[in-house]
Protein backbone atom coordinates (compact mmCIF):
# COMPACT_ATOMS: atom_id res chain seq x y z
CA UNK A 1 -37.55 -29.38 68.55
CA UNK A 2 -34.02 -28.43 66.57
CA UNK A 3 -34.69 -27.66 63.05
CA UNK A 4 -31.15 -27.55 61.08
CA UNK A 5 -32.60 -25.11 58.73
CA UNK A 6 -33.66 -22.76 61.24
CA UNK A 7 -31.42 -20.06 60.88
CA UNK A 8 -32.62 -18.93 64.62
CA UNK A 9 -31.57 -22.38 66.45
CA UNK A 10 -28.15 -21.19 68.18
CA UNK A 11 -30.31 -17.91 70.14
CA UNK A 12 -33.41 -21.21 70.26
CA UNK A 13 -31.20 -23.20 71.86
CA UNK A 14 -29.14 -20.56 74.30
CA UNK A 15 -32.80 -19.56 75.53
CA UNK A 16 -33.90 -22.47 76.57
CA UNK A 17 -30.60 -23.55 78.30
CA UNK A 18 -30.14 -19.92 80.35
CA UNK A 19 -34.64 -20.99 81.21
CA UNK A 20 -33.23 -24.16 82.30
CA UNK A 21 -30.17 -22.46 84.55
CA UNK A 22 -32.72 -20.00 85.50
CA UNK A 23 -35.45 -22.70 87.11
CA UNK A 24 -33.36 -23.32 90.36
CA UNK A 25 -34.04 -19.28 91.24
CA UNK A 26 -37.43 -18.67 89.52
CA UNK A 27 -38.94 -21.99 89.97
CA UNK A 28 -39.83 -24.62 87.70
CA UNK A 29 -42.48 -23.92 84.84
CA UNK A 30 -41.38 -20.09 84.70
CA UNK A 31 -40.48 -20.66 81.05
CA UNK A 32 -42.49 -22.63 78.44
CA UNK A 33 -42.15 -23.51 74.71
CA UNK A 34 -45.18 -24.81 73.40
CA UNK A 35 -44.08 -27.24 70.41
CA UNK A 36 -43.56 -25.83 66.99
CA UNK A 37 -46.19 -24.31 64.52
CA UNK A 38 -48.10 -26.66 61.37
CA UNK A 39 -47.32 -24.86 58.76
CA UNK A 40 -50.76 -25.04 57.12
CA UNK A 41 -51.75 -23.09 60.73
CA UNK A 42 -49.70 -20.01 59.08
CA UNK A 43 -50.92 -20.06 55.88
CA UNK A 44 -54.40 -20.45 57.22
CA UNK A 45 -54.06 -17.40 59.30
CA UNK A 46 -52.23 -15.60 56.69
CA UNK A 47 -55.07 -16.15 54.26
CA UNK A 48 -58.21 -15.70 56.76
CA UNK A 49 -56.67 -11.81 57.54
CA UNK A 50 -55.29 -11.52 54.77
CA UNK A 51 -52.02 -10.31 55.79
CA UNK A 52 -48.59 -11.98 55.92
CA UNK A 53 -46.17 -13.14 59.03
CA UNK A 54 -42.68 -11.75 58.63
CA UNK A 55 -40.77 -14.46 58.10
CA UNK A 56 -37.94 -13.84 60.89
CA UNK A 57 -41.21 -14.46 63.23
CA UNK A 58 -42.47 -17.74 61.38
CA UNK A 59 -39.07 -18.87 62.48
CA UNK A 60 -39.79 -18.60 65.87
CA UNK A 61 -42.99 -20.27 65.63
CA UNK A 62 -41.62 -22.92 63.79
CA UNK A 63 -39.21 -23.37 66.86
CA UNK A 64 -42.28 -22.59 69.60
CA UNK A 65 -45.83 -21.77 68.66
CA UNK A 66 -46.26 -20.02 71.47
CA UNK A 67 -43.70 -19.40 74.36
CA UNK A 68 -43.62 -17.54 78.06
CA UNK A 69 -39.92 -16.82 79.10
CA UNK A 70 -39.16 -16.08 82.31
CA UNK A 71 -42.53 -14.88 83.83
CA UNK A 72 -43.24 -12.01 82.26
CA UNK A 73 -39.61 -10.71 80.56
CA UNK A 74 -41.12 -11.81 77.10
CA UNK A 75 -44.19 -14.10 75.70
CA UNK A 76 -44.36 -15.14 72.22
CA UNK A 77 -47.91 -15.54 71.06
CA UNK A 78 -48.71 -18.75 69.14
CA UNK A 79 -50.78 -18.35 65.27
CA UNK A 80 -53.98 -18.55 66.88
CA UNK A 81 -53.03 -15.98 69.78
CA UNK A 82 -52.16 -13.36 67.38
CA UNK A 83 -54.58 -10.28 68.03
CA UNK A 84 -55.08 -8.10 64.74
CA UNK A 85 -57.34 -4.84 64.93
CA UNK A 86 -56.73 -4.40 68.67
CA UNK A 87 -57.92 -0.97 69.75
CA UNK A 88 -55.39 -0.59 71.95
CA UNK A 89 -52.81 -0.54 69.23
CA UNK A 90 -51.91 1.70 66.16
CA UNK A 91 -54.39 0.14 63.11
CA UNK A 92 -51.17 -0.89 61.64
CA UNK A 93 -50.05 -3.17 64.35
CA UNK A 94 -50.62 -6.58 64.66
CA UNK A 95 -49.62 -8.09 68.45
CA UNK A 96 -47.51 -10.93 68.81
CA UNK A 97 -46.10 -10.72 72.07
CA UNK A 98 -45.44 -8.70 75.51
CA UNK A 99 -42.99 -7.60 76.86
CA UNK A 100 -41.39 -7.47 80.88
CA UNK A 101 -44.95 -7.34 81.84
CA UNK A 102 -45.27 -3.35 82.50
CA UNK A 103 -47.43 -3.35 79.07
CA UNK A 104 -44.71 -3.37 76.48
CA UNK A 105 -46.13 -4.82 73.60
CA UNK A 106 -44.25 -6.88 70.47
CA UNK A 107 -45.95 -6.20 67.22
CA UNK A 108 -45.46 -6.32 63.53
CA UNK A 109 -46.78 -3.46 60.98
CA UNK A 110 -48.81 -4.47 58.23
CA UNK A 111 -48.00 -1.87 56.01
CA UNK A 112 -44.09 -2.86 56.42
CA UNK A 113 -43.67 -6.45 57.98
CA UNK A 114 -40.90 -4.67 60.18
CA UNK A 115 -41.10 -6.22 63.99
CA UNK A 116 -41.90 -2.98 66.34
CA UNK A 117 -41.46 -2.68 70.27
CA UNK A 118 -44.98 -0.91 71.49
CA UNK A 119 -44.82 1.43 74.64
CA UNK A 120 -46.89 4.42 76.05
CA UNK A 121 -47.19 5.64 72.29
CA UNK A 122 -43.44 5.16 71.33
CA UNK A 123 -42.81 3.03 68.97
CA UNK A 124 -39.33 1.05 68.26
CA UNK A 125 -38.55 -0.59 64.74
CA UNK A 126 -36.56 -3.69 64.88
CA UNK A 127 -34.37 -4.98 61.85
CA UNK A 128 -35.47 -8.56 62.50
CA UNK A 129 -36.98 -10.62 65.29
CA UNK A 130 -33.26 -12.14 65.55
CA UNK A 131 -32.77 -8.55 67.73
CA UNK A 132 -35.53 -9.44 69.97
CA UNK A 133 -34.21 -12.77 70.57
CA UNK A 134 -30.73 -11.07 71.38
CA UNK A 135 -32.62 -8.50 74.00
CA UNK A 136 -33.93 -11.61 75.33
CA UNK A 137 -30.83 -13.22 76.09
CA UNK A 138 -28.80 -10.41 77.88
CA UNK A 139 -31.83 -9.96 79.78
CA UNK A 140 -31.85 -13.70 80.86
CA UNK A 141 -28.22 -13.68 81.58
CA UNK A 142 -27.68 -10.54 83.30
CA UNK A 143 -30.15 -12.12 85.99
CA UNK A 144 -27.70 -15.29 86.34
C-alpha cells in the first residue's frame, strides 16, 4: 500500500503500526484499511454529484478507500460510502467519516472544500485532513 508520492505516508504508516501495537489489547480486526481508491472511482463520483473531493482527503483514499480505526475512535468512508444531502447534516456538508462513536461526524463543505468536525450543531474547521490524521494518532497512542 506505500505510495512515495503520498505526501500523507509517514501519519499512513504510524497508524497502522500503533493498530498493529494496539491488537494485543483491543483484539484482532479492531482496525481495517480497505485497499486504496481507482482513481476513475473519484472522478466518477466527483462528476455524478457534481462536486469535488478535497484533495488532502483523496490522499487518504488513495492510501485506504475506506478504513475503521480502532472500533469506533475514527472511520474513514470509502468513494462509494460518501453520503451527500444527508438530512441530518448542514446542506453544505458532505459526510466522510465518524468520529469516537458518540455521533461526531467528519465532513467536508461544498461551498469551501475545508474538512469540518460535526457535533450537536458545532461545527469545527480543519486546515487539512493531515490534522485529523494527527488527532488520530495521539488518540491511538495515549491508549498504549
Amino acid at each position: 500500500m506505500e505510495n512515495k508520492n503520498n505526501r500523507f505516508q509517514k501519519e499512513f504508516d504510524e497508524i497502522k503500526n500503533l493498530c498493529k501495537e494496539l491488537e494485543k489489547d483491543y483484539g484482532d480486526g479492531n482496525s481495517w484499511f480497505n485497499p486504496p481508491v481507482d482513481e476513475n472511482e473519484i472522478l466518477d463520483w466527483e462528476r455524478e454529484n457534481g462536486l469535488t473531493i478535497p484533495e488532502s482527503y483523496k490522499e487518504w483514499l488513495r492510501f485506504s478507500n475506506g478504513s475503521q480505526i480502532l472500533n469506533q475512535l475514527a472511520q474513514f468512508l470509502g468513494v462509494k460510502e460518501i453520503k451527500v444531502n444527508l438530512n441530518i447534516l448542514p446542506t453544505d456538508f458532505v459526510l466522510i467519516g465518524a468520529l469516537i462513536g458518540d455521533g461526531e461526524d467528519l465532513c467536508f463543505s461544498k461551498s469551501t472544500g475545508k474538512i469540518v468536525r460535526y457535533f450537536e450543531g458545532e461545527q469545527t474547521e480543519l486546515n487539512d485532513f493531515k490534522e485529523m490524521l494527527e488527532w488520530v494518532i495521539e488518540h491511538l497512542e495515549g491508549r498504549l
